[in-house]
C-alpha atoms as a PDB file:
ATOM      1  CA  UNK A   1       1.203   9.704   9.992  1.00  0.00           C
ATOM      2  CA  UNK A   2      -0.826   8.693  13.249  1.00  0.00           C
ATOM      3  CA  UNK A   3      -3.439   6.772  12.363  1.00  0.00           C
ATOM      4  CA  UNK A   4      -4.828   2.757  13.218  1.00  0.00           C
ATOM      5  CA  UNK A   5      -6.274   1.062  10.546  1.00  0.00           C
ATOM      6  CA  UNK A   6      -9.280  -0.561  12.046  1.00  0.00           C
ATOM      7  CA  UNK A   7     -10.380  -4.303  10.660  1.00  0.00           C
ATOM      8  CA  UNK A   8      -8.889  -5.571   7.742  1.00  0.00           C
ATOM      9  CA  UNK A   9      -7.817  -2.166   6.613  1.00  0.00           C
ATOM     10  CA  UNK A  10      -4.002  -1.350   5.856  1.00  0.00           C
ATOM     11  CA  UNK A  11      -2.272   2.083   5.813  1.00  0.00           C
ATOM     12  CA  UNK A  12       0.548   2.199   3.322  1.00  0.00           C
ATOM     13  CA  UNK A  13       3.113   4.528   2.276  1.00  0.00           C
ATOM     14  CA  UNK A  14       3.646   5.173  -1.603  1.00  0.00           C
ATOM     15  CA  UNK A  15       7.416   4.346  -2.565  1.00  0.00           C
ATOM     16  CA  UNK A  16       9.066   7.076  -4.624  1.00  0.00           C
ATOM     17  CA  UNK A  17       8.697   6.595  -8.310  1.00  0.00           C
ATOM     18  CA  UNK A  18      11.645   6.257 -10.841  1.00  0.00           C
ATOM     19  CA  UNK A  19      12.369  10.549 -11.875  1.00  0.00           C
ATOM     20  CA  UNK A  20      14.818   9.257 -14.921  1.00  0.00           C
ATOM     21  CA  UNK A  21      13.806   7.503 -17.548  1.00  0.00           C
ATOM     22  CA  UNK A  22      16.580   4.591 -18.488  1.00  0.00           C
ATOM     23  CA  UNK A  23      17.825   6.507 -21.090  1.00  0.00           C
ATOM     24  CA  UNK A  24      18.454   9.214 -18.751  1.00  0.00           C
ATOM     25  CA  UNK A  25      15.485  11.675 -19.776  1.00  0.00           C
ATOM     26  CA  UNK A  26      14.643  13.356 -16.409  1.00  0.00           C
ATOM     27  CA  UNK A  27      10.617  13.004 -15.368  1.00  0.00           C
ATOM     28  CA  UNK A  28       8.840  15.924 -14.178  1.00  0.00           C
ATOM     29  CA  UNK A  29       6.550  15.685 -11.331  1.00  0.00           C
ATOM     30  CA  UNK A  30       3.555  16.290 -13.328  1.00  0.00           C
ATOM     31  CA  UNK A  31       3.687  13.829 -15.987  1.00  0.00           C
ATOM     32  CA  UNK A  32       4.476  10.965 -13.428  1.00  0.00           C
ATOM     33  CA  UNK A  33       2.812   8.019 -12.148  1.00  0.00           C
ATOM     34  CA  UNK A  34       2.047   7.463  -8.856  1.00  0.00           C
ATOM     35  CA  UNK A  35       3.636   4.508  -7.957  1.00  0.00           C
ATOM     36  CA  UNK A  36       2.055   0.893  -7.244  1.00  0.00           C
ATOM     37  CA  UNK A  37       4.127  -0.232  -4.598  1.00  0.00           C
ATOM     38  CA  UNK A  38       4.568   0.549  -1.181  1.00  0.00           C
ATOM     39  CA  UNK A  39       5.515  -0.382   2.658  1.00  0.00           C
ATOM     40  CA  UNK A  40       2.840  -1.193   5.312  1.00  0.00           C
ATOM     41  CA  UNK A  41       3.200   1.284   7.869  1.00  0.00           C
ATOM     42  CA  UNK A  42       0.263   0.209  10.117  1.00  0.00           C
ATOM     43  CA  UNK A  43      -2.395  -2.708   9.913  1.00  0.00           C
ATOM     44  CA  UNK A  44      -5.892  -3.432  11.601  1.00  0.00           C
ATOM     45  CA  UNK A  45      -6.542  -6.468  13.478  1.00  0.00           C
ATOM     46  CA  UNK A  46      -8.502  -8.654  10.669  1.00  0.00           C
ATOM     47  CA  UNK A  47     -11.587  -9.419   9.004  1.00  0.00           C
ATOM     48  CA  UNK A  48     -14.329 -11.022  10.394  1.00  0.00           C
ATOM     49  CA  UNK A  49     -15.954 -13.867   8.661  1.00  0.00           C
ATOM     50  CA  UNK A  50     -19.759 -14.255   8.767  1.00  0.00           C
ATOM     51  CA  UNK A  51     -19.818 -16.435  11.932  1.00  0.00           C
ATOM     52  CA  UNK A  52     -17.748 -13.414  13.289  1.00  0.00           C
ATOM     53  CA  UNK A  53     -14.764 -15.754  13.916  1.00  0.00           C
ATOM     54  CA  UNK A  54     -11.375 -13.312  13.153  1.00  0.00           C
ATOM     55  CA  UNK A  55      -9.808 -13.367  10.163  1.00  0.00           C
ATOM     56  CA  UNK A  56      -5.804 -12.585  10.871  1.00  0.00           C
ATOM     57  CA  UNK A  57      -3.740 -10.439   8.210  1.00  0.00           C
ATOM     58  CA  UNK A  58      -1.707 -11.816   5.985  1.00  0.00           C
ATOM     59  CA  UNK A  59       0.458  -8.697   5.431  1.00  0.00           C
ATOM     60  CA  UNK A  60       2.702  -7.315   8.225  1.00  0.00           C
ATOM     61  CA  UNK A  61       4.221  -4.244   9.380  1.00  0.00           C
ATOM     62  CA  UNK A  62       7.361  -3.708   7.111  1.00  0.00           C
ATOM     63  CA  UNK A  63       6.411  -5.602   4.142  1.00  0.00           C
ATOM     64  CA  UNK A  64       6.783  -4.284   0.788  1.00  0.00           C
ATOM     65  CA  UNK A  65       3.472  -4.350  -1.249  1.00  0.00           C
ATOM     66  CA  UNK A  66       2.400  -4.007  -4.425  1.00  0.00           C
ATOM     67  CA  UNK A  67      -1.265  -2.645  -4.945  1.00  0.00           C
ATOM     68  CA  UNK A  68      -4.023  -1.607  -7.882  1.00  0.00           C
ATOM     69  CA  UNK A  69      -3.523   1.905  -9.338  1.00  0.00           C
ATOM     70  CA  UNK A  70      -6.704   2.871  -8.617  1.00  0.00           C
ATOM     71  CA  UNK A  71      -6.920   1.299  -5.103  1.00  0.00           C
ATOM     72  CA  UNK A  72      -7.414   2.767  -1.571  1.00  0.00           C
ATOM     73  CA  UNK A  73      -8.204   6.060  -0.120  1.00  0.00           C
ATOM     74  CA  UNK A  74      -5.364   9.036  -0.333  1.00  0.00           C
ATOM     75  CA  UNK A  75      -4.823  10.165   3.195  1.00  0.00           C
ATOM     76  CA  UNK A  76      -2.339  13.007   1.195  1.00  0.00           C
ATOM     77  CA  UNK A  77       0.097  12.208  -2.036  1.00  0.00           C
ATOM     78  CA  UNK A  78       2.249   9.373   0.205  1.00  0.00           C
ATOM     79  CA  UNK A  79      -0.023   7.517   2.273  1.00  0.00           C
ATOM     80  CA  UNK A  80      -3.006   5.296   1.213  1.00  0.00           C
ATOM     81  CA  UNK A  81      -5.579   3.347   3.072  1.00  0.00           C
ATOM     82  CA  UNK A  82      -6.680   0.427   2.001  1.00  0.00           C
ATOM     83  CA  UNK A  83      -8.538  -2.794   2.641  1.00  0.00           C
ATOM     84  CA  UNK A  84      -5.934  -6.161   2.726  1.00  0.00           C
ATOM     85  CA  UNK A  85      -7.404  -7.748  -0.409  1.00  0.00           C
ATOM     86  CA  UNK A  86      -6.829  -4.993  -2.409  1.00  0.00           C
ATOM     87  CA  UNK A  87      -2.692  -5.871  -2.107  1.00  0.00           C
ATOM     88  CA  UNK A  88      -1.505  -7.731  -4.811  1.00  0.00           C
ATOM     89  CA  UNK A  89       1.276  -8.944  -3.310  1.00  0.00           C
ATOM     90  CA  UNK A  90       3.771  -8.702  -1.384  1.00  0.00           C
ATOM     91  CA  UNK A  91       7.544  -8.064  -2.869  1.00  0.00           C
ATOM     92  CA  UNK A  92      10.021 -10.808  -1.675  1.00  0.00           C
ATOM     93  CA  UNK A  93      13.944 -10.127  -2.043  1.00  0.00           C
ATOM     94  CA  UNK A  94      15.685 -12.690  -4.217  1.00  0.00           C
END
């Protein structure tokens, strides 16, 4: 997907959800959830605060993120915009 996130804006791709259950029960595509966590495929260049000073991002190209359900704009059923503050977090390997 070609597209620059402008400001503090962040376009992220949706990670596949789980299609077994743990007991093995396969999932079908319909009764899943979309899943909450995703990589940052592109990022603006940061907020501005009210003195218009720039605000850098704290999340970088390549980071694993988890987000709100409900949060962002669906470009299509894999990519969502969003703005930086609606990111959770970001996933950290052990």
């Amino acid at each position: 997907m070609n597209i620059k996130p402008l400001r503090d804006n962040v376009l992220v791709k949706r990670l596949q959800g789980e299609s077994k259950t743990a007991g093995g029960i396969i999932i079908p595509d319909t009764a899943k959830e979309k899943p909450m966590e995703g990589e940052v495929l592109a990022i603006g260049e940061g907020g501005r605060d009210k003195d218009g000073t720039l605000i850098p991002m704290t999340v970088k190209v390549g980071d694993r993120v988890v987000f709100g359900k409900w949060a962002g704009t669906e470009m299509d059923p894999d990519h969502v915009v969003m703005k930086e503050q609606d990111i959770l977090g970001i996933v950290v390997a052990a």
